[in-house]
C-alpha atoms as a PDB file:
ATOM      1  CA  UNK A   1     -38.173 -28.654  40.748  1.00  0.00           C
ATOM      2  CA  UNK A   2     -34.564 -27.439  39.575  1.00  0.00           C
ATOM      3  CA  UNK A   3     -34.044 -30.586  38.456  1.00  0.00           C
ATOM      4  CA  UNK A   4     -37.166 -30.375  36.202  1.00  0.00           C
ATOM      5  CA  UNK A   5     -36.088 -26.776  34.944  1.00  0.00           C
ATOM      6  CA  UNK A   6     -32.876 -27.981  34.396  1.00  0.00           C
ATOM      7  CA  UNK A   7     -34.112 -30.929  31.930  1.00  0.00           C
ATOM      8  CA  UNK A   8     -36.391 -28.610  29.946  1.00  0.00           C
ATOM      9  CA  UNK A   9     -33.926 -25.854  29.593  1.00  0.00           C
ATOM     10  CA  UNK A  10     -31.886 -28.432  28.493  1.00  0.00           C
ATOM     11  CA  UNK A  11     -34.322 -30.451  26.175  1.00  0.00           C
ATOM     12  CA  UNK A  12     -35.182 -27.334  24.529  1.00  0.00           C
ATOM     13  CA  UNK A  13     -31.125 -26.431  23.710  1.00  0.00           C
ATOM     14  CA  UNK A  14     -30.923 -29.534  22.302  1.00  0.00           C
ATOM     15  CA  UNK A  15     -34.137 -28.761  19.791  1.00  0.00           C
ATOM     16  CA  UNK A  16     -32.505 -25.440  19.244  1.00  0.00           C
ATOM     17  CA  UNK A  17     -29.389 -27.127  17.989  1.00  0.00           C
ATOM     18  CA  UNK A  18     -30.943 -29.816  16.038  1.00  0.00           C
ATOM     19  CA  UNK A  19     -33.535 -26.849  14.190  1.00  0.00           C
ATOM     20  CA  UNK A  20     -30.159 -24.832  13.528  1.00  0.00           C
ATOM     21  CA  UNK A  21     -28.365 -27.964  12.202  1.00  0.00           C
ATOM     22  CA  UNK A  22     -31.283 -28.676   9.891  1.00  0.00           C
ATOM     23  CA  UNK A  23     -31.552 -25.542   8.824  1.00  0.00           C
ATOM     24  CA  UNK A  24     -28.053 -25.192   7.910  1.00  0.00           C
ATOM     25  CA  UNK A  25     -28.413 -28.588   5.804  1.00  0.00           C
ATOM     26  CA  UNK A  26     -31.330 -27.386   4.263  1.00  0.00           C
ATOM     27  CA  UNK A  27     -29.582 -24.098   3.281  1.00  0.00           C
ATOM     28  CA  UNK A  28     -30.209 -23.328  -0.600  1.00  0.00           C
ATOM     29  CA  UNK A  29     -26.750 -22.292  -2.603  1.00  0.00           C
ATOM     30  CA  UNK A  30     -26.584 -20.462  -5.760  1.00  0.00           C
ATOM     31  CA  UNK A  31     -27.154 -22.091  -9.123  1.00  0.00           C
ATOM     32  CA  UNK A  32     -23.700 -21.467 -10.067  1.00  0.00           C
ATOM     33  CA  UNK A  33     -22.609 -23.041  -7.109  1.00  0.00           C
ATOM     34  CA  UNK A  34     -24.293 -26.001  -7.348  1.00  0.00           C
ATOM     35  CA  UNK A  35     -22.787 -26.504 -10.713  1.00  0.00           C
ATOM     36  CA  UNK A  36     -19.192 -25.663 -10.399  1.00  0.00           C
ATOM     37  CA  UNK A  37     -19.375 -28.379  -7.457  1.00  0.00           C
ATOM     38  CA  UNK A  38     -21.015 -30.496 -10.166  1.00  0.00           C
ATOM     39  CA  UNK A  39     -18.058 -30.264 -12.645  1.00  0.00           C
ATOM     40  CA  UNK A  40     -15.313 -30.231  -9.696  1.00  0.00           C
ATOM     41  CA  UNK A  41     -16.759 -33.447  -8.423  1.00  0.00           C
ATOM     42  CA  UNK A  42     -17.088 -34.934 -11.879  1.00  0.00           C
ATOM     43  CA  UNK A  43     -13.166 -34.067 -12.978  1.00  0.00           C
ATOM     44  CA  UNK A  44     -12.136 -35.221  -9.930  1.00  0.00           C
ATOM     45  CA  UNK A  45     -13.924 -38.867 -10.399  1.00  0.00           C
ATOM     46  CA  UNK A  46     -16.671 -37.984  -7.442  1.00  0.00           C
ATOM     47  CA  UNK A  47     -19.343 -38.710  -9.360  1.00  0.00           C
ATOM     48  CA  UNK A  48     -21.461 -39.146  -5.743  1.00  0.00           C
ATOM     49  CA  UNK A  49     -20.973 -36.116  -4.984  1.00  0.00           C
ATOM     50  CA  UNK A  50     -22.179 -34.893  -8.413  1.00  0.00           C
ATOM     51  CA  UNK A  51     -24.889 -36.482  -8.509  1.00  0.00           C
ATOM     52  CA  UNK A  52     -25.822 -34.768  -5.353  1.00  0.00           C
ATOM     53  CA  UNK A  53     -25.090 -31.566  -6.629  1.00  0.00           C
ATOM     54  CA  UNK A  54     -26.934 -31.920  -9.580  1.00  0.00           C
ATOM     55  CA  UNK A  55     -30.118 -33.357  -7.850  1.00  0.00           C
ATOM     56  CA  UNK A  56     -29.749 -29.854  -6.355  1.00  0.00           C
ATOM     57  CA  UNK A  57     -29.489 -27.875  -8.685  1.00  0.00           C
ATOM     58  CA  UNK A  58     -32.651 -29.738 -10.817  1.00  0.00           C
ATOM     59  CA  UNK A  59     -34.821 -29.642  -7.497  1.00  0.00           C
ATOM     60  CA  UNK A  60     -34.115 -25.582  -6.856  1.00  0.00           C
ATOM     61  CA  UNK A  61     -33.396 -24.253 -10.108  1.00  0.00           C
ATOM     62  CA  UNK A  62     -35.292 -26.436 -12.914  1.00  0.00           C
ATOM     63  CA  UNK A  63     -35.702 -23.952 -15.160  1.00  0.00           C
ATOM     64  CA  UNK A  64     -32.235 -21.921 -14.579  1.00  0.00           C
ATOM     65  CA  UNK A  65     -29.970 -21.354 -16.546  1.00  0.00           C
ATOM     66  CA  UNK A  66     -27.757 -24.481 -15.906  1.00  0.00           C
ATOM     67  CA  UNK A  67     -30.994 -26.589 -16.357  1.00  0.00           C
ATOM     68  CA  UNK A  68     -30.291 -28.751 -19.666  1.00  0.00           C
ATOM     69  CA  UNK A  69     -26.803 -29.034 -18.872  1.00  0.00           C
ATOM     70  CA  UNK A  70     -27.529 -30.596 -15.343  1.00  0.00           C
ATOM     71  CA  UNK A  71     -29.570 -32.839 -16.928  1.00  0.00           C
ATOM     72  CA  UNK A  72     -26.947 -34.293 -19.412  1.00  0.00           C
ATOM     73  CA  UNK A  73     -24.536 -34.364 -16.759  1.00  0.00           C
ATOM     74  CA  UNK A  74     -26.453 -35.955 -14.567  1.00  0.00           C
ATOM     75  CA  UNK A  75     -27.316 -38.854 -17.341  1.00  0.00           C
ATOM     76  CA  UNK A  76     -22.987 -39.138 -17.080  1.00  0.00           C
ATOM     77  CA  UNK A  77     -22.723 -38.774 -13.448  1.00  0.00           C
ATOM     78  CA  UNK A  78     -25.327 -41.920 -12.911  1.00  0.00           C
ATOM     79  CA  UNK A  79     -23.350 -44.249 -15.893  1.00  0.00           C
ATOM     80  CA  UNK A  80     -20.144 -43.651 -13.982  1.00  0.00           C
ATOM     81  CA  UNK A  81     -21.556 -44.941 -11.031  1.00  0.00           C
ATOM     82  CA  UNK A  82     -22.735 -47.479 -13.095  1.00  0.00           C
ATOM     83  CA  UNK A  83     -26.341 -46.727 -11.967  1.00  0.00           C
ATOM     84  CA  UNK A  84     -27.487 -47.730 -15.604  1.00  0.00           C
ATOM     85  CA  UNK A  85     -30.922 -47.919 -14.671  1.00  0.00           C
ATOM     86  CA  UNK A  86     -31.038 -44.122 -12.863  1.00  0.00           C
ATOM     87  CA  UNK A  87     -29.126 -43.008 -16.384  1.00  0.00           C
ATOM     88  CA  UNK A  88     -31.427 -44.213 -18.587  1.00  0.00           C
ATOM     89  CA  UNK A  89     -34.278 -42.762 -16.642  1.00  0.00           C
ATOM     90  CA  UNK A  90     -32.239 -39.229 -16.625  1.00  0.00           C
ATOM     91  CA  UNK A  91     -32.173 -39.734 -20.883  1.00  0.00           C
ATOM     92  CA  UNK A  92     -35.835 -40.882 -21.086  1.00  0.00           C
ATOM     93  CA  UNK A  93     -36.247 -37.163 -18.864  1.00  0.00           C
ATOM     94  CA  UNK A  94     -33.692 -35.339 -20.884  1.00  0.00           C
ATOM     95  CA  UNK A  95     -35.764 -36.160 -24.291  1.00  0.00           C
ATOM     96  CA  UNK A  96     -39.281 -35.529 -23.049  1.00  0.00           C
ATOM     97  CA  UNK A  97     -38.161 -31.874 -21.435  1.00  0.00           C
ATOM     98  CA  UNK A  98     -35.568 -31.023 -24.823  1.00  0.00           C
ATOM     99  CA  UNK A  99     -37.057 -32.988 -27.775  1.00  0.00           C
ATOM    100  CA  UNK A 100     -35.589 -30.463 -30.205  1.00  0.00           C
ATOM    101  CA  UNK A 101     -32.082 -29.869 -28.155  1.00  0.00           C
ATOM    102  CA  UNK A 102     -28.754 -29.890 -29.896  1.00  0.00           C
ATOM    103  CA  UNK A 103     -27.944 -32.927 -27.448  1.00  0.00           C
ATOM    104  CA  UNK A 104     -30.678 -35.001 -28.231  1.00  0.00           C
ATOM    105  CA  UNK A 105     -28.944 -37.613 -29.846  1.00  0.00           C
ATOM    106  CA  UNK A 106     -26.205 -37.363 -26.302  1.00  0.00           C
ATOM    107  CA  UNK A 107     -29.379 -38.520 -24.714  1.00  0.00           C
ATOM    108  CA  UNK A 108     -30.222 -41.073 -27.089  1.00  0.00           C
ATOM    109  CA  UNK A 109     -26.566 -42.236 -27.053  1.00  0.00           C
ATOM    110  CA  UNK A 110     -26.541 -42.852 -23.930  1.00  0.00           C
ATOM    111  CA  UNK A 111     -29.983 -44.258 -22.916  1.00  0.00           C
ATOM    112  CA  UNK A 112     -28.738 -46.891 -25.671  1.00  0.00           C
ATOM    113  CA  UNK A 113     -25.532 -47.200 -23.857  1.00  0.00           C
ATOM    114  CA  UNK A 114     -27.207 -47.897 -20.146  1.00  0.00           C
ATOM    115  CA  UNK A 115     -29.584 -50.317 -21.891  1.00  0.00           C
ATOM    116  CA  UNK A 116     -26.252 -52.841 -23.677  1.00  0.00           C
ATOM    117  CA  UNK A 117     -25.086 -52.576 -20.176  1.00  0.00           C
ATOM    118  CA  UNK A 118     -27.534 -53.391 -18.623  1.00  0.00           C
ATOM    119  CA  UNK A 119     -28.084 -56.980 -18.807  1.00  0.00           C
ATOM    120  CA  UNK A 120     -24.315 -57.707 -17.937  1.00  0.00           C
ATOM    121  CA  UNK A 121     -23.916 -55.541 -14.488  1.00  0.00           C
ATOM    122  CA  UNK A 122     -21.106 -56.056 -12.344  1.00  0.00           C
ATOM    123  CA  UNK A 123     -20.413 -59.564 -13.083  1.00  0.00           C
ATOM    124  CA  UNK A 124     -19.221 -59.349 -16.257  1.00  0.00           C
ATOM    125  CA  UNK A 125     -16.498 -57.181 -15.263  1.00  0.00           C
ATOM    126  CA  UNK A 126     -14.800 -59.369 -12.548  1.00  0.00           C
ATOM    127  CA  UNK A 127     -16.358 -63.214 -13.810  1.00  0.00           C
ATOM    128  CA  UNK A 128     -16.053 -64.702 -17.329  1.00  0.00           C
ATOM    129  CA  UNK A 129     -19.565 -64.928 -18.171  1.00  0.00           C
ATOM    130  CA  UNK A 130     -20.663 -65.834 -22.071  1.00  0.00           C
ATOM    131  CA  UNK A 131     -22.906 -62.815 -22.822  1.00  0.00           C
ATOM    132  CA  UNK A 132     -24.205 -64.402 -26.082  1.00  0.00           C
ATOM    133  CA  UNK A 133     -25.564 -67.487 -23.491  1.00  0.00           C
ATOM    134  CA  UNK A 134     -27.520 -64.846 -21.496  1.00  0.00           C
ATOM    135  CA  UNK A 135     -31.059 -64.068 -22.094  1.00  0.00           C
ATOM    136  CA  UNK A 136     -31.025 -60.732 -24.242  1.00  0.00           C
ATOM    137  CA  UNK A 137     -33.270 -58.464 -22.359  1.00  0.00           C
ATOM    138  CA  UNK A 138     -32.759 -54.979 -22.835  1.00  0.00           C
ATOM    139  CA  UNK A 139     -30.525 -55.777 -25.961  1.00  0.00           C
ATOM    140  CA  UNK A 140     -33.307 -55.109 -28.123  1.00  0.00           C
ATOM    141  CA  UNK A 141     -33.887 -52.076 -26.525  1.00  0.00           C
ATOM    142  CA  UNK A 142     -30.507 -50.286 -26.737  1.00  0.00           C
ATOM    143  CA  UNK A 143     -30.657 -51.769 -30.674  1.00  0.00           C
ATOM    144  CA  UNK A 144     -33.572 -49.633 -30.782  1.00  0.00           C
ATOM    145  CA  UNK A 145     -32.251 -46.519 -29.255  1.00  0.00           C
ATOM    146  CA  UNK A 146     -28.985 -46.736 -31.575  1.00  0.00           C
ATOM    147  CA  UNK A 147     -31.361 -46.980 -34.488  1.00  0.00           C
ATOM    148  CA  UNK A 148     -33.063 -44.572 -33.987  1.00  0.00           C
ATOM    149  CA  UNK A 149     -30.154 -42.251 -33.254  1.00  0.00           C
ATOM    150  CA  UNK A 150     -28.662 -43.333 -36.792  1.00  0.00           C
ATOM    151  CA  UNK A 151     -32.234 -42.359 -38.536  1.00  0.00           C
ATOM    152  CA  UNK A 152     -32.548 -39.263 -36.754  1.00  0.00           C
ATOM    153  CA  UNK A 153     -28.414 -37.804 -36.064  1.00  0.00           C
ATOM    154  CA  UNK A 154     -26.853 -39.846 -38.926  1.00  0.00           C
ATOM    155  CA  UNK A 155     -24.229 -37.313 -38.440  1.00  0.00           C
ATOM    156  CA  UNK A 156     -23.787 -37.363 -35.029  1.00  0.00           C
ATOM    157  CA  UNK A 157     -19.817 -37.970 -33.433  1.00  0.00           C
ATOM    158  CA  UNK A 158     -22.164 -40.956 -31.808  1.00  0.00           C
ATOM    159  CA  UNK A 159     -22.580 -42.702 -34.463  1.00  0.00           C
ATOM    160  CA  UNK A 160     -20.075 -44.714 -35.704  1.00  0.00           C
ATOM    161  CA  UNK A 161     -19.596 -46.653 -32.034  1.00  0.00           C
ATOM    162  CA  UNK A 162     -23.775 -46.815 -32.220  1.00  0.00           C
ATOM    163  CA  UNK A 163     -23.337 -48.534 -35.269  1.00  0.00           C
ATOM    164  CA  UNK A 164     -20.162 -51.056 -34.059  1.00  0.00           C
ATOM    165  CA  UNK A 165     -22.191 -51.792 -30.859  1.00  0.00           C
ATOM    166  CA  UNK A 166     -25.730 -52.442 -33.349  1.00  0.00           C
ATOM    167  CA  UNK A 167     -23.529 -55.086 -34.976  1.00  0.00           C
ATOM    168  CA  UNK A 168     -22.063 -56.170 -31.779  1.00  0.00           C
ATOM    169  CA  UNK A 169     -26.085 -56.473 -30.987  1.00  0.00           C
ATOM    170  CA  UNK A 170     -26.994 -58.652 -33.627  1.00  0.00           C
ATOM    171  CA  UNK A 171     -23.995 -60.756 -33.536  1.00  0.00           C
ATOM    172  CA  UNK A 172     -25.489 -61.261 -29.574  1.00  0.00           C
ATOM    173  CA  UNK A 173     -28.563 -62.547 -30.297  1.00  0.00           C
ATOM    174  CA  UNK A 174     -27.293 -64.925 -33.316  1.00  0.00           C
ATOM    175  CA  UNK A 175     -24.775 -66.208 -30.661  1.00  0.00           C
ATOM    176  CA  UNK A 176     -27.918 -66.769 -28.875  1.00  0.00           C
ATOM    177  CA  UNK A 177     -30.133 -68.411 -31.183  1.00  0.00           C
ATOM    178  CA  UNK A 178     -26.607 -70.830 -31.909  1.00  0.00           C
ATOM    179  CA  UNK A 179     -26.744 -71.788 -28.489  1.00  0.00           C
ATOM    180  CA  UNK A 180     -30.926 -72.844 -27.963  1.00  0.00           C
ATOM    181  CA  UNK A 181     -29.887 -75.152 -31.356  1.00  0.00           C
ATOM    182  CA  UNK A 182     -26.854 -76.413 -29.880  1.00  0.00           C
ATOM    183  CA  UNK A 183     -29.129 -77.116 -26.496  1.00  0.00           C
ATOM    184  CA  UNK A 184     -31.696 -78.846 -28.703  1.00  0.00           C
ATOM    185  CA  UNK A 185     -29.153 -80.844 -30.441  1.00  0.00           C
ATOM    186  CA  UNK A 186     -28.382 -82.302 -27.054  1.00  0.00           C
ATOM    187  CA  UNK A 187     -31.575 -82.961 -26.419  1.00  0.00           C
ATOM    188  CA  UNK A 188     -31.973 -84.663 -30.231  1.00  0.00           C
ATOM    189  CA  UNK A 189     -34.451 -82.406 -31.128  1.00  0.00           C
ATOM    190  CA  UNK A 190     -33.253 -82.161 -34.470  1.00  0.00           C
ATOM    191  CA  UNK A 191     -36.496 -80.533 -36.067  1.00  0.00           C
ATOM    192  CA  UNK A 192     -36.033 -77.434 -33.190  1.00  0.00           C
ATOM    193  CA  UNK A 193     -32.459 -77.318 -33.753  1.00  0.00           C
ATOM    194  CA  UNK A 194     -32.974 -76.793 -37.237  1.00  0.00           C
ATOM    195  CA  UNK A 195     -35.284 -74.202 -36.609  1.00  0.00           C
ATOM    196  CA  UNK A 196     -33.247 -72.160 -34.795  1.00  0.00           C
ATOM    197  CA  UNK A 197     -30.134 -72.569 -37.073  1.00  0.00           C
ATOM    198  CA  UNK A 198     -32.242 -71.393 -40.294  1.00  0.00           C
ATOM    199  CA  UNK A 199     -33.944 -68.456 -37.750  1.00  0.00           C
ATOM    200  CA  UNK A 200     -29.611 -67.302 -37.656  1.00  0.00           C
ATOM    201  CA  UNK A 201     -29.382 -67.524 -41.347  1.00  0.00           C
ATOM    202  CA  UNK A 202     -32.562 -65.764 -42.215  1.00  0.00           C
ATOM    203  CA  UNK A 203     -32.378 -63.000 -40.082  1.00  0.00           C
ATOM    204  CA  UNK A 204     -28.630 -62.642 -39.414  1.00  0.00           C
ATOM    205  CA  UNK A 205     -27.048 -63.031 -42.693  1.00  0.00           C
ATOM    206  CA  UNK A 206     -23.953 -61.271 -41.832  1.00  0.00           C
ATOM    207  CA  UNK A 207     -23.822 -62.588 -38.324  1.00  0.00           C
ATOM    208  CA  UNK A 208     -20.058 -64.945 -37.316  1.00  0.00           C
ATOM    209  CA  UNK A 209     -22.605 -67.793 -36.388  1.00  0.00           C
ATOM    210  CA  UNK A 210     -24.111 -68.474 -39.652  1.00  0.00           C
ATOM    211  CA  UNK A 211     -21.282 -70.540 -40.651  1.00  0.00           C
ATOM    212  CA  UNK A 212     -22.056 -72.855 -37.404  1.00  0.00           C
ATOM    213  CA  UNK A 213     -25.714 -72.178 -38.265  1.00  0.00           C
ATOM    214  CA  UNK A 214     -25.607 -73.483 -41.918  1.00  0.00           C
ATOM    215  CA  UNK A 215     -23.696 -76.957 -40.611  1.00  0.00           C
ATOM    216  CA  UNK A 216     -26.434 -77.412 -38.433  1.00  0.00           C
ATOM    217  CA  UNK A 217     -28.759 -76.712 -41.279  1.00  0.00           C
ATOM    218  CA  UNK A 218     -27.221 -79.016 -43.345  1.00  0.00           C
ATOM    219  CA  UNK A 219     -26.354 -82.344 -40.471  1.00  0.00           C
ATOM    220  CA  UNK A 220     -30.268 -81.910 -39.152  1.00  0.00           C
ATOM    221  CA  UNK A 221     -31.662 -82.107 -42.902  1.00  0.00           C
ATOM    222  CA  UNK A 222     -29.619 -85.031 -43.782  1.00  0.00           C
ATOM    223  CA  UNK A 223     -30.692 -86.520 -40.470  1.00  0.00           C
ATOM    224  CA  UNK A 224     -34.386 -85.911 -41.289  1.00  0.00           C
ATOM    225  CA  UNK A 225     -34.397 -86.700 -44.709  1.00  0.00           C
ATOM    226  CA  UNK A 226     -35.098 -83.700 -46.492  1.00  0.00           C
ATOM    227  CA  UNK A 227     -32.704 -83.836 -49.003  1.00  0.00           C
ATOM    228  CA  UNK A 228     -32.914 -80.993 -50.875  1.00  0.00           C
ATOM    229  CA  UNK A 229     -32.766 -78.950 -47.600  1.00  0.00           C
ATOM    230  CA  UNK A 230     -29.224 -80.224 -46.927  1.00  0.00           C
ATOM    231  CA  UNK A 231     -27.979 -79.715 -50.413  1.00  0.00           C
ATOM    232  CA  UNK A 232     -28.992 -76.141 -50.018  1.00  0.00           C
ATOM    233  CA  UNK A 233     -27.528 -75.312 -46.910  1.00  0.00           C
ATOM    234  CA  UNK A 234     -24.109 -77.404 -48.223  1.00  0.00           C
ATOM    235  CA  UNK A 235     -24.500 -75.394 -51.272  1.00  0.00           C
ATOM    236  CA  UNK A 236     -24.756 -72.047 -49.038  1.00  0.00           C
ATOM    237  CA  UNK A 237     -22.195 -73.279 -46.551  1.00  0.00           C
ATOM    238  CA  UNK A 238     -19.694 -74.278 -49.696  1.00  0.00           C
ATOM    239  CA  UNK A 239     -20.200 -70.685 -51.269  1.00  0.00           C
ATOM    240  CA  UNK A 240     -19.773 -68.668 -48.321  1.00  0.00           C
ATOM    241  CA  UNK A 241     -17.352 -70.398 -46.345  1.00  0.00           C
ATOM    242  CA  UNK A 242     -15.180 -72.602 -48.253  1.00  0.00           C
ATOM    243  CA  UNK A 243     -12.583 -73.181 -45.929  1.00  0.00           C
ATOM    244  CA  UNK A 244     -15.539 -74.397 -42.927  1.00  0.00           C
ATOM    245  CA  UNK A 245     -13.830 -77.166 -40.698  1.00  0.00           C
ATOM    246  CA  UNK A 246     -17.063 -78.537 -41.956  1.00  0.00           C
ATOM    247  CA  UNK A 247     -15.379 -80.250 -45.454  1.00  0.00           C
ATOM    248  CA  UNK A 248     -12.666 -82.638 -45.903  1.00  0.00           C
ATOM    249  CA  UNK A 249      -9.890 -82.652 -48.129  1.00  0.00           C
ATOM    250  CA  UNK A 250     -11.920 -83.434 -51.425  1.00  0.00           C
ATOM    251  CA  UNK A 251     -14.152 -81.029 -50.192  1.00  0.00           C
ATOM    252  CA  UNK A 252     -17.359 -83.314 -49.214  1.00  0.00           C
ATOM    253  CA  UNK A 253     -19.276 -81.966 -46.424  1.00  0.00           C
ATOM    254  CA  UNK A 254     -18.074 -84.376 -43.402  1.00  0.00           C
ATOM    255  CA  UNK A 255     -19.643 -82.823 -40.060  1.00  0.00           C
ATOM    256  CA  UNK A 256     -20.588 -84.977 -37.498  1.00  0.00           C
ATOM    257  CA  UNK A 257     -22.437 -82.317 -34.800  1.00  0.00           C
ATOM    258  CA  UNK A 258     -25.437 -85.188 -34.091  1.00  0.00           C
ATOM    259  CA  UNK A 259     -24.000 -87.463 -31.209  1.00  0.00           C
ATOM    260  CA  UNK A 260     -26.263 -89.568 -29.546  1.00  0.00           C
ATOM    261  CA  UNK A 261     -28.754 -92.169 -29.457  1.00  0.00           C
ATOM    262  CA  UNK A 262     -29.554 -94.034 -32.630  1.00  0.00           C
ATOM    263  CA  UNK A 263     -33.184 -92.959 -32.244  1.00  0.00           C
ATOM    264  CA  UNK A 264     -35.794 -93.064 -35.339  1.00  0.00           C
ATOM    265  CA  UNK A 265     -37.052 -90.210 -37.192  1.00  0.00           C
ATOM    266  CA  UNK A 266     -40.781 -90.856 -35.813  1.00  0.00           C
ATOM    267  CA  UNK A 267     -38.999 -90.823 -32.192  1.00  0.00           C
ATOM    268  CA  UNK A 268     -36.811 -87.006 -33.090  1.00  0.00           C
ATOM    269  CA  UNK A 269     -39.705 -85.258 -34.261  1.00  0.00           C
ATOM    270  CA  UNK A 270     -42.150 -86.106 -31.751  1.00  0.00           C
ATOM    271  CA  UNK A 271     -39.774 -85.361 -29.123  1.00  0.00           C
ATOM    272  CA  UNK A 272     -39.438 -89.272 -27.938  1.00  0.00           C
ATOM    273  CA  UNK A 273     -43.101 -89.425 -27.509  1.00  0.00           C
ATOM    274  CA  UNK A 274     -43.457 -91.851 -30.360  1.00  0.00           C
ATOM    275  CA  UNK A 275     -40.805 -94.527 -32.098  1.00  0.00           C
ATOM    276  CA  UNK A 276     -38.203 -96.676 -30.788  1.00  0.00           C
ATOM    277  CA  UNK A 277     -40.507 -98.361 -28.561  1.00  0.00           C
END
């Protein structure tokens, strides 16, 4: 029977403890507190801890006085710990609760900023992977967020890096566009190939890849014929990039991108379904 006594007296210590333990954890601070450990943890590179203190301070006090500032801080606190997906959420937030705050376009900034990140992740900080071969997925996204903070802040300190990284955007995709022609050209698709070259010209006109873009032009026209197409794109090519690889000495367009088979035309543009049989 003692020994019984003894193991509930015991039991019930041990609840004791546990209650006071949990208690203590759950033990609400002071705003203030909560957001001087913010700040400390975010000059001292802790941005863990931060975030901790922040999720705090938004959970006990969401309308105190620290409130919009928590939230913008906790937009940095999750980019430094390169949880880009957990600061774009904390912009999207930030917007919808402040739509006419001083630090809108902050938010938009950076919700742009988490969004060009996105699609690279770890890798591309330790491996050398092409990021114009990649698939653009949130790309667009971030283009549109840096738009939009251009319309609506065109003043904003922002600004001029949401404008580099726009171009840095569209460069991207042409890159990308380049390399589904050069894929096609491997696979002597020639009419695809083309397709995707003239998409790079069309749309981006000030794109790095539109002098590859008009060569391609230019070869896969000659190679299907369509004569007047390749004079243009020579023309284009001649008057925008004179000094293109792309021309000999005596200035003749000489590019020889289409290695392969000698397949017919009928056998290209139906994709080797028909010709050469």
């Amino acid at each position: 029977m003692r020994s019984v006594v003894r193991l509930l007296l015991l039991s019930t210590l041990v609840v004791m403890i546990s209650a006071c333990a949990s208690n203590k954890q759950e033990e609400v601070l002071p705003e203030q507190t909560y957001y001087e450990n913010a700040r400390q943890a975010m000059d001292s590179g802790n941005f863990n801890e931060a975030e901790e203190s922040l999720d705090a301070l938004e959970t006990y006090y969401p309308f105190g006085r620290y409130a919009e500032q928590a939230q913008l801080d906790l937009i940095y606190a999750r980019y430094q710990n390169l949880d880009l997906e957990g600061a774009r959420a904390a912009a999207d937030r930030f917007l919808r609760l402040n739509p006419q705050s001083d630090h809108a376009d902050y938010a938009l900034y950076m919700r742009g900023l988490a969004s060009y990140n996105l699609d690279l992740g770890l890798a591309a900080r330790y491996f050398p992977i092409d990021v114009a071969a990649r698939n653009p997925g949130e790309q667009t996204q971030a283009f549109r967020d840096f738009s939009q903070l251009l319309n609506r802040y065109p003043d904003s300190p922002y600004a001029s890096d949401a404008r580099q990284r726009m171009i840095a955007i569209r460069n991207r995709m042409a890159e990308l566009e380049l390399h589904a022609a050069n894929y096609y050209i491997k696979r002597e698709a020639y009419l695809a190939a083309n397709n995707r070259a003239r998409y790079v010209v069309e749309n981006y006109p000030s794109a790095p890849a539109v002098e590859e873009a008009l060569i391609i032009m230019a070869e896969t026209y000659q190679f299907l014929d369509l004569k007047k197409g390749a004079r243009d794109s020579i023309a284009l090519l001649r008057e925008n990039f004179p000094d293109s690889e792309a021309f000999n000495e005596d200035g003749e367009f000489v590019a020889d991108r289409l290695k392969g088979e000698n397949r017919s035309l009928m056998n290209v543009v139906t994709f080797g379904l028909m010709g050469d049989e």
